[in-house]
C-alpha atoms as a PDB file:
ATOM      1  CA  UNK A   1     -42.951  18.416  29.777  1.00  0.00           C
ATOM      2  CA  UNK A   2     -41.403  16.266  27.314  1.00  0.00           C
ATOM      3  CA  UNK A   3     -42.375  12.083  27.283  1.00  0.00           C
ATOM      4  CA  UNK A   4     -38.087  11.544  26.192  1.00  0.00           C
ATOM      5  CA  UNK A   5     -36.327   8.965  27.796  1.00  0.00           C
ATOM      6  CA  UNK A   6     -33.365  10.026  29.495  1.00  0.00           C
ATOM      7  CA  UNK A   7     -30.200   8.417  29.150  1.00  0.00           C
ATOM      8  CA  UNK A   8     -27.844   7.018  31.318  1.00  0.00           C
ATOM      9  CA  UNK A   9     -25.620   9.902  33.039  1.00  0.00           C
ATOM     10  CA  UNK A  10     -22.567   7.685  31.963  1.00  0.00           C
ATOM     11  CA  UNK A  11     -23.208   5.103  29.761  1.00  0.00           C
ATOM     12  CA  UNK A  12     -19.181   4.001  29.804  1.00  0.00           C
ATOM     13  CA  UNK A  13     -19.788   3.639  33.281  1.00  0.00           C
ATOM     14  CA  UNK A  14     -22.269   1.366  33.205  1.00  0.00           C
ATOM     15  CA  UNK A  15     -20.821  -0.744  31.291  1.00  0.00           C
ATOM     16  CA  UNK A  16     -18.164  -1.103  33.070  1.00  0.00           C
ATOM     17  CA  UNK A  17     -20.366  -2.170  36.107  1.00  0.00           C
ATOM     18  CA  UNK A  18     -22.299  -4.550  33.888  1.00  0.00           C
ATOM     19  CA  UNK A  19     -19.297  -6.272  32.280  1.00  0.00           C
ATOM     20  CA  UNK A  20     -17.159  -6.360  35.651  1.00  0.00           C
ATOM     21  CA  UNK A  21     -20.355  -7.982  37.361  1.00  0.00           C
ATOM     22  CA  UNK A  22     -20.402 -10.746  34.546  1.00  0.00           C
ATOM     23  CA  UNK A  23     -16.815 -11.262  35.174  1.00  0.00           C
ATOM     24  CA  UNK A  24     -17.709 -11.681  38.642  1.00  0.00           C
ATOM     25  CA  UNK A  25     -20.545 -14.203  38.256  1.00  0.00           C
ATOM     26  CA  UNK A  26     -18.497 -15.943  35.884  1.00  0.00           C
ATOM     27  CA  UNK A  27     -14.994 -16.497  37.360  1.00  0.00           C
ATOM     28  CA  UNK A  28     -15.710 -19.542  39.844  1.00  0.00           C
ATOM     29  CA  UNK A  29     -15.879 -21.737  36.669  1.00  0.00           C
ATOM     30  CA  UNK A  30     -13.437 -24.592  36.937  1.00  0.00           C
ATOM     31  CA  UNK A  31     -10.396 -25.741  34.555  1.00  0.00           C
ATOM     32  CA  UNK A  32      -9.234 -22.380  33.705  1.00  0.00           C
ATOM     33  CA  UNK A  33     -12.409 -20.790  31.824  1.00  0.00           C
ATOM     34  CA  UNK A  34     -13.193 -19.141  34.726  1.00  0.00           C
ATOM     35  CA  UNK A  35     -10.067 -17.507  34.874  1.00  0.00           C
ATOM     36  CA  UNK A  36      -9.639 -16.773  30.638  1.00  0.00           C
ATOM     37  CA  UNK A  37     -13.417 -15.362  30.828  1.00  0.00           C
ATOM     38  CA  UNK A  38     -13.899 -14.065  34.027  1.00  0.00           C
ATOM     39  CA  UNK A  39     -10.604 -12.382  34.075  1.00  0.00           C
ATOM     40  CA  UNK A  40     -10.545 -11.278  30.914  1.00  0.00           C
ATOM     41  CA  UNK A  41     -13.733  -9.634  31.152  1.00  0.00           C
ATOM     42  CA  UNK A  42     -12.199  -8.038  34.428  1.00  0.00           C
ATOM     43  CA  UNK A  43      -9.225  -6.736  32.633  1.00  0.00           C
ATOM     44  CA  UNK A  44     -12.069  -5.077  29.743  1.00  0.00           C
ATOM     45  CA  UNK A  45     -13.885  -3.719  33.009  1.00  0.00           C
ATOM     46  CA  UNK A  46     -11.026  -2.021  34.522  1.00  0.00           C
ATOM     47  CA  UNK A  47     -10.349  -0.115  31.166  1.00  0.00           C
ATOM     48  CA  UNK A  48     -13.861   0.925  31.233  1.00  0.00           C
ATOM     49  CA  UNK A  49     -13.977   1.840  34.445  1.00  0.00           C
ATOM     50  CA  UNK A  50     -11.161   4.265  34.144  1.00  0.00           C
ATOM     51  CA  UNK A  51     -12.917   6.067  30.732  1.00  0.00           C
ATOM     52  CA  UNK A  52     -15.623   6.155  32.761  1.00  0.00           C
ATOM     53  CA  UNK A  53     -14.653   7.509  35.477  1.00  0.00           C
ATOM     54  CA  UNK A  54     -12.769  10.425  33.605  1.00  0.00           C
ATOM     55  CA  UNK A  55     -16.389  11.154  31.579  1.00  0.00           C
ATOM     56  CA  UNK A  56     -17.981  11.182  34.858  1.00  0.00           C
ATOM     57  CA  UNK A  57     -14.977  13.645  36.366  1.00  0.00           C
ATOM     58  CA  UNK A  58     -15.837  15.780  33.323  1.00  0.00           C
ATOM     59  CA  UNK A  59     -19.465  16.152  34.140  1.00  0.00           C
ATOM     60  CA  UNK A  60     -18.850  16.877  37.506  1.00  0.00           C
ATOM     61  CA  UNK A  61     -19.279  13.705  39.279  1.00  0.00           C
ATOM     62  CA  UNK A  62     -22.436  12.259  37.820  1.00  0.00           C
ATOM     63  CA  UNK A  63     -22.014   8.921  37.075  1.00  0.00           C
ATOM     64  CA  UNK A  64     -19.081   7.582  39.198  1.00  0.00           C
ATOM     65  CA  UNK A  65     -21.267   5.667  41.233  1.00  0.00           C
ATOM     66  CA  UNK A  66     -21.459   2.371  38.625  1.00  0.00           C
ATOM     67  CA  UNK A  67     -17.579   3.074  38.337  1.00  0.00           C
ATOM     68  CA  UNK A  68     -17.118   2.351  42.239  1.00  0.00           C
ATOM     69  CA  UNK A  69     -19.336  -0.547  42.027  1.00  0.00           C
ATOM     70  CA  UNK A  70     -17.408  -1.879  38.854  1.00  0.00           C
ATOM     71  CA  UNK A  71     -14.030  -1.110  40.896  1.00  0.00           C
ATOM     72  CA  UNK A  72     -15.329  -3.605  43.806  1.00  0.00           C
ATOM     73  CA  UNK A  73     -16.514  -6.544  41.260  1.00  0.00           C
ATOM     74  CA  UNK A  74     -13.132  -6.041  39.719  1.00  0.00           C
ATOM     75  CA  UNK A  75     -11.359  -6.180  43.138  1.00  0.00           C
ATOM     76  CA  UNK A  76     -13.727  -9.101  43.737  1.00  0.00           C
ATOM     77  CA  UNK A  77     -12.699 -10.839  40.752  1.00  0.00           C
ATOM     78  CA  UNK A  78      -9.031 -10.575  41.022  1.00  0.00           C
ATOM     79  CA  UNK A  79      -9.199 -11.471  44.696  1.00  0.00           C
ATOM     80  CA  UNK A  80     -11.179 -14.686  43.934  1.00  0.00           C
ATOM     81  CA  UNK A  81      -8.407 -15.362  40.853  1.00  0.00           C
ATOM     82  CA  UNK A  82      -5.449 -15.271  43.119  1.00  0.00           C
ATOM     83  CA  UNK A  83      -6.902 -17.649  45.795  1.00  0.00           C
ATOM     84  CA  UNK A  84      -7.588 -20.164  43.280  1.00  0.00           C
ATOM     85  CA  UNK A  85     -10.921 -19.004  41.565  1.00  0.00           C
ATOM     86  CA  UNK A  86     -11.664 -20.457  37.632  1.00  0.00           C
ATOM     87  CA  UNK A  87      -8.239 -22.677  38.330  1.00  0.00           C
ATOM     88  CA  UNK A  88      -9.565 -25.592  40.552  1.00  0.00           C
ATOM     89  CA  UNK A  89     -12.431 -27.607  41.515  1.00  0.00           C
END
């Protein structure tokens, strides 16, 4: 038995759920920063999310679950952006 750390099955994935969730958290700021960080960090997500989910299509499906997740912050996100999230008070 070897004491090595594994790795994350998808590490593109994962950071695609990590930076979509910040865009999340962050997009209810008011006077448009929400929407410039929060939605750009959205847009960065949503490319990540793609390469990740193509990696994770490669190895046979592991790792797809923190692209899914990242695809529902994103969805989040956008949702809360078009109703008026990071615009107004």
């Amino acid at each position: 038995m070897s004491n090595a750390v594994q790795r994350p099955s998808n590490p593109v994935a994962w950071a695609a759920f990590w930076v979509a969730l910040a865009g999340l958290v962050l997009m209810p700021i008011p006077l448009f920063i929400g929407l410039i960080v929060g939605g750009g960090l959205s847009v960065i997500a949503a490319v990540l999310a793609v390469i990740g989910l193509f990696k994770g299509l490669a190895r046979g499906g592991k790792g797809i679950a923190p692209v899914v997740f990242a695809a529902i912050f994103i969805a989040l996100t956008w949702g809360g952006i078009s109703i008026g999230g990071g615009v107004i008070w």
